[in-house]
C-alpha atoms as a PDB file:
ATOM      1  CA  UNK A   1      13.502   4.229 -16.156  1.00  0.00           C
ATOM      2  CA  UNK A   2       9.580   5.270 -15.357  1.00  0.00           C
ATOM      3  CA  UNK A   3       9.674   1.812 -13.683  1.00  0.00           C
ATOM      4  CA  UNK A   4      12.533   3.076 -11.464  1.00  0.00           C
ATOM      5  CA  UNK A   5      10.937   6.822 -10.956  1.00  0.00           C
ATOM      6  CA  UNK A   6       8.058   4.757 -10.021  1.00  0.00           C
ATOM      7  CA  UNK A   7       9.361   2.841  -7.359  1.00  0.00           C
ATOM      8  CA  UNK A   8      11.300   5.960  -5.690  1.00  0.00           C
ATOM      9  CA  UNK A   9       8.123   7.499  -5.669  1.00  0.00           C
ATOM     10  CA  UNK A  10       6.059   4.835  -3.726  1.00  0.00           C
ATOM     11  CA  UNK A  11       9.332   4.468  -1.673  1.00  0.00           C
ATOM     12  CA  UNK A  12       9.544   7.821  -0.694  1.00  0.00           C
ATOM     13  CA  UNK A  13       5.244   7.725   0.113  1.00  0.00           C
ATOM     14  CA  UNK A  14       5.850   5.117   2.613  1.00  0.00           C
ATOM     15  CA  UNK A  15       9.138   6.501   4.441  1.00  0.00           C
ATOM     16  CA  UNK A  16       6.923   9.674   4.942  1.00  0.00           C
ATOM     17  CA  UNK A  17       3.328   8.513   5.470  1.00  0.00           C
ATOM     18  CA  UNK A  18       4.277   5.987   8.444  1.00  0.00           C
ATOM     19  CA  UNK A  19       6.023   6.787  11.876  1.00  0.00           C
ATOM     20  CA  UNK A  20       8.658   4.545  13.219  1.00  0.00           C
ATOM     21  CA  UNK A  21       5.724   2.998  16.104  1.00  0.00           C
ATOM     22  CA  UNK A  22       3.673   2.021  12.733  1.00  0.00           C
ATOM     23  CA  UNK A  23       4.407  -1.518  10.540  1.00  0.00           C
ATOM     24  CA  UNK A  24       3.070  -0.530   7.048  1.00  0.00           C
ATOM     25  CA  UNK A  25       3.564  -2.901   3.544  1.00  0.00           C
ATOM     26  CA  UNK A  26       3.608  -1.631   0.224  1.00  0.00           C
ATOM     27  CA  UNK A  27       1.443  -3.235  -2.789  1.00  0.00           C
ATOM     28  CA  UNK A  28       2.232  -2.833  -5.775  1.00  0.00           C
ATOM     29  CA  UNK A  29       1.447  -3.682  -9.211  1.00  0.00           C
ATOM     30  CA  UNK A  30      -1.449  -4.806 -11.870  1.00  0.00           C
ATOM     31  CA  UNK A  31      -4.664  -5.818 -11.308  1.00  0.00           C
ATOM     32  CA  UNK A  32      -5.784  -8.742 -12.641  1.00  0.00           C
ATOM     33  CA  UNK A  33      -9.480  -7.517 -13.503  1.00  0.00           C
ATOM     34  CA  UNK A  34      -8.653  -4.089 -14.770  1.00  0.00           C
ATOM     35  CA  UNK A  35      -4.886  -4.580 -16.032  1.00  0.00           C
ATOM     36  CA  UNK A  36      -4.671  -1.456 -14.302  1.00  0.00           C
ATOM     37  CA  UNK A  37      -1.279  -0.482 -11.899  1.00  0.00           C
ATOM     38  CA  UNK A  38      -1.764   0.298  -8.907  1.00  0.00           C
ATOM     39  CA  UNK A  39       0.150   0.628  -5.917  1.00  0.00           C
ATOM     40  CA  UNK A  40      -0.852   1.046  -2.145  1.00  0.00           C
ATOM     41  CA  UNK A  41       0.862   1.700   1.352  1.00  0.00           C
ATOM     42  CA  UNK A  42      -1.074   0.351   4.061  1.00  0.00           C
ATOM     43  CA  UNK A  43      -0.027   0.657   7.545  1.00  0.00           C
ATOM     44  CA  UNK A  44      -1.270  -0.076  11.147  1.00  0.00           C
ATOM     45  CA  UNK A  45      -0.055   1.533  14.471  1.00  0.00           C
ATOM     46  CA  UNK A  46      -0.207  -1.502  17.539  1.00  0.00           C
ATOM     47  CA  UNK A  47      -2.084  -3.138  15.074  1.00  0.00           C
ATOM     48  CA  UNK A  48      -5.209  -1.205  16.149  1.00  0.00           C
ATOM     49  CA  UNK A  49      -6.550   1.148  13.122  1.00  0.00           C
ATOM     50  CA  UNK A  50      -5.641   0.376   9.312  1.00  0.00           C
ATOM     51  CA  UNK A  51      -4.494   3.359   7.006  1.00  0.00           C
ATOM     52  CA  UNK A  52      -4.580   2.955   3.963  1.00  0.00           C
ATOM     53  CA  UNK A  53      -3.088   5.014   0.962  1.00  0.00           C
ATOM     54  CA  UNK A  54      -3.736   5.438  -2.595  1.00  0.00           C
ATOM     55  CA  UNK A  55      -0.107   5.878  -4.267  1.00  0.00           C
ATOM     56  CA  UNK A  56      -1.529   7.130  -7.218  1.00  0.00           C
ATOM     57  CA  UNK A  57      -4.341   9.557  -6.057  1.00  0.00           C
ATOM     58  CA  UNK A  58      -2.791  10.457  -2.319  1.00  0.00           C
ATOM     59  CA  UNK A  59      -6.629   8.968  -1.118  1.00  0.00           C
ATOM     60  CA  UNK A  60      -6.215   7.881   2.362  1.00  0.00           C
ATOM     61  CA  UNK A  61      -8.838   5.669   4.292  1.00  0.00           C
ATOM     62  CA  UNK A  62      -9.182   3.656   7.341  1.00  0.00           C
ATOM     63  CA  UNK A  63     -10.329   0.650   8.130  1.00  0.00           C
ATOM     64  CA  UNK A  64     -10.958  -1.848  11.158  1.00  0.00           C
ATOM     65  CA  UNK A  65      -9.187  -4.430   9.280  1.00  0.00           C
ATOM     66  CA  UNK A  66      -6.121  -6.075  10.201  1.00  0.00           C
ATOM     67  CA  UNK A  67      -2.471  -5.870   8.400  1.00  0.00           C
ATOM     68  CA  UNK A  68      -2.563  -9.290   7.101  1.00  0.00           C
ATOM     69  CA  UNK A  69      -6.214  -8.864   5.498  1.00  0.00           C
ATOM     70  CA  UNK A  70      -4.927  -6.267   3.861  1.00  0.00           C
ATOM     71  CA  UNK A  71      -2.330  -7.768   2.586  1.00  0.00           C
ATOM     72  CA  UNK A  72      -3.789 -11.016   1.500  1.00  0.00           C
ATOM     73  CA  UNK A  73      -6.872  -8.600  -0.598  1.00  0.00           C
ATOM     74  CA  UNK A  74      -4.418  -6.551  -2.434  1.00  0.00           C
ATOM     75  CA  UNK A  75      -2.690 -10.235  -2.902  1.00  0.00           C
ATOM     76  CA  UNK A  76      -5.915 -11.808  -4.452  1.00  0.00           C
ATOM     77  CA  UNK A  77      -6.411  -8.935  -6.939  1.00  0.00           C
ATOM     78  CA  UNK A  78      -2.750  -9.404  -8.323  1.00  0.00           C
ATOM     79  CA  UNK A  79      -0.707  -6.832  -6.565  1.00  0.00           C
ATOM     80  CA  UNK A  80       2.429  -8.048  -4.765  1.00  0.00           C
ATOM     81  CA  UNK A  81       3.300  -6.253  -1.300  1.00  0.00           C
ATOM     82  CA  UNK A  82       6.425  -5.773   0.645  1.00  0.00           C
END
């Protein structure tokens, strides 16, 4: 049931935190250092600027890199995005 809570939540995060002009993925999971969860929404507007957003602490930062970098790093550390 958390699980489920969970998911709504992060759902819900990326509905709001990216336009309809903006591709974002969402990254979930544990990492395989920490065993920690985390979960991420990163998006990218004409694939120009990276946002990226903390689920868990609402931190926000940006970054030069592309979509797919993203993706693939939040890949390597264990998480699995959508």
């Amino acid at each position: 049931m958390k699980f489920l809570k969970f998911l709504a939540v992060c759902c819900s995060i990326v509905l709001f935190s990216c336009s309809q002009a903006e591709e974002c993925r969402n990254c979930t999971g544990t990492v395989t250092n920490s065993g920690d969860m985390a979960s991420w929404t990163v998006c990218t507007e004409d694939g120009a600027i990276l946002t990226q957003i903390n689920d868990l602490t609402g931190e926000i930062m940006t970054t030069n890199n592309s979509l797919a970098e993203a993706v693939a790093f939040f890949g390597s550390i264990g998480l699995s995005c959508e």
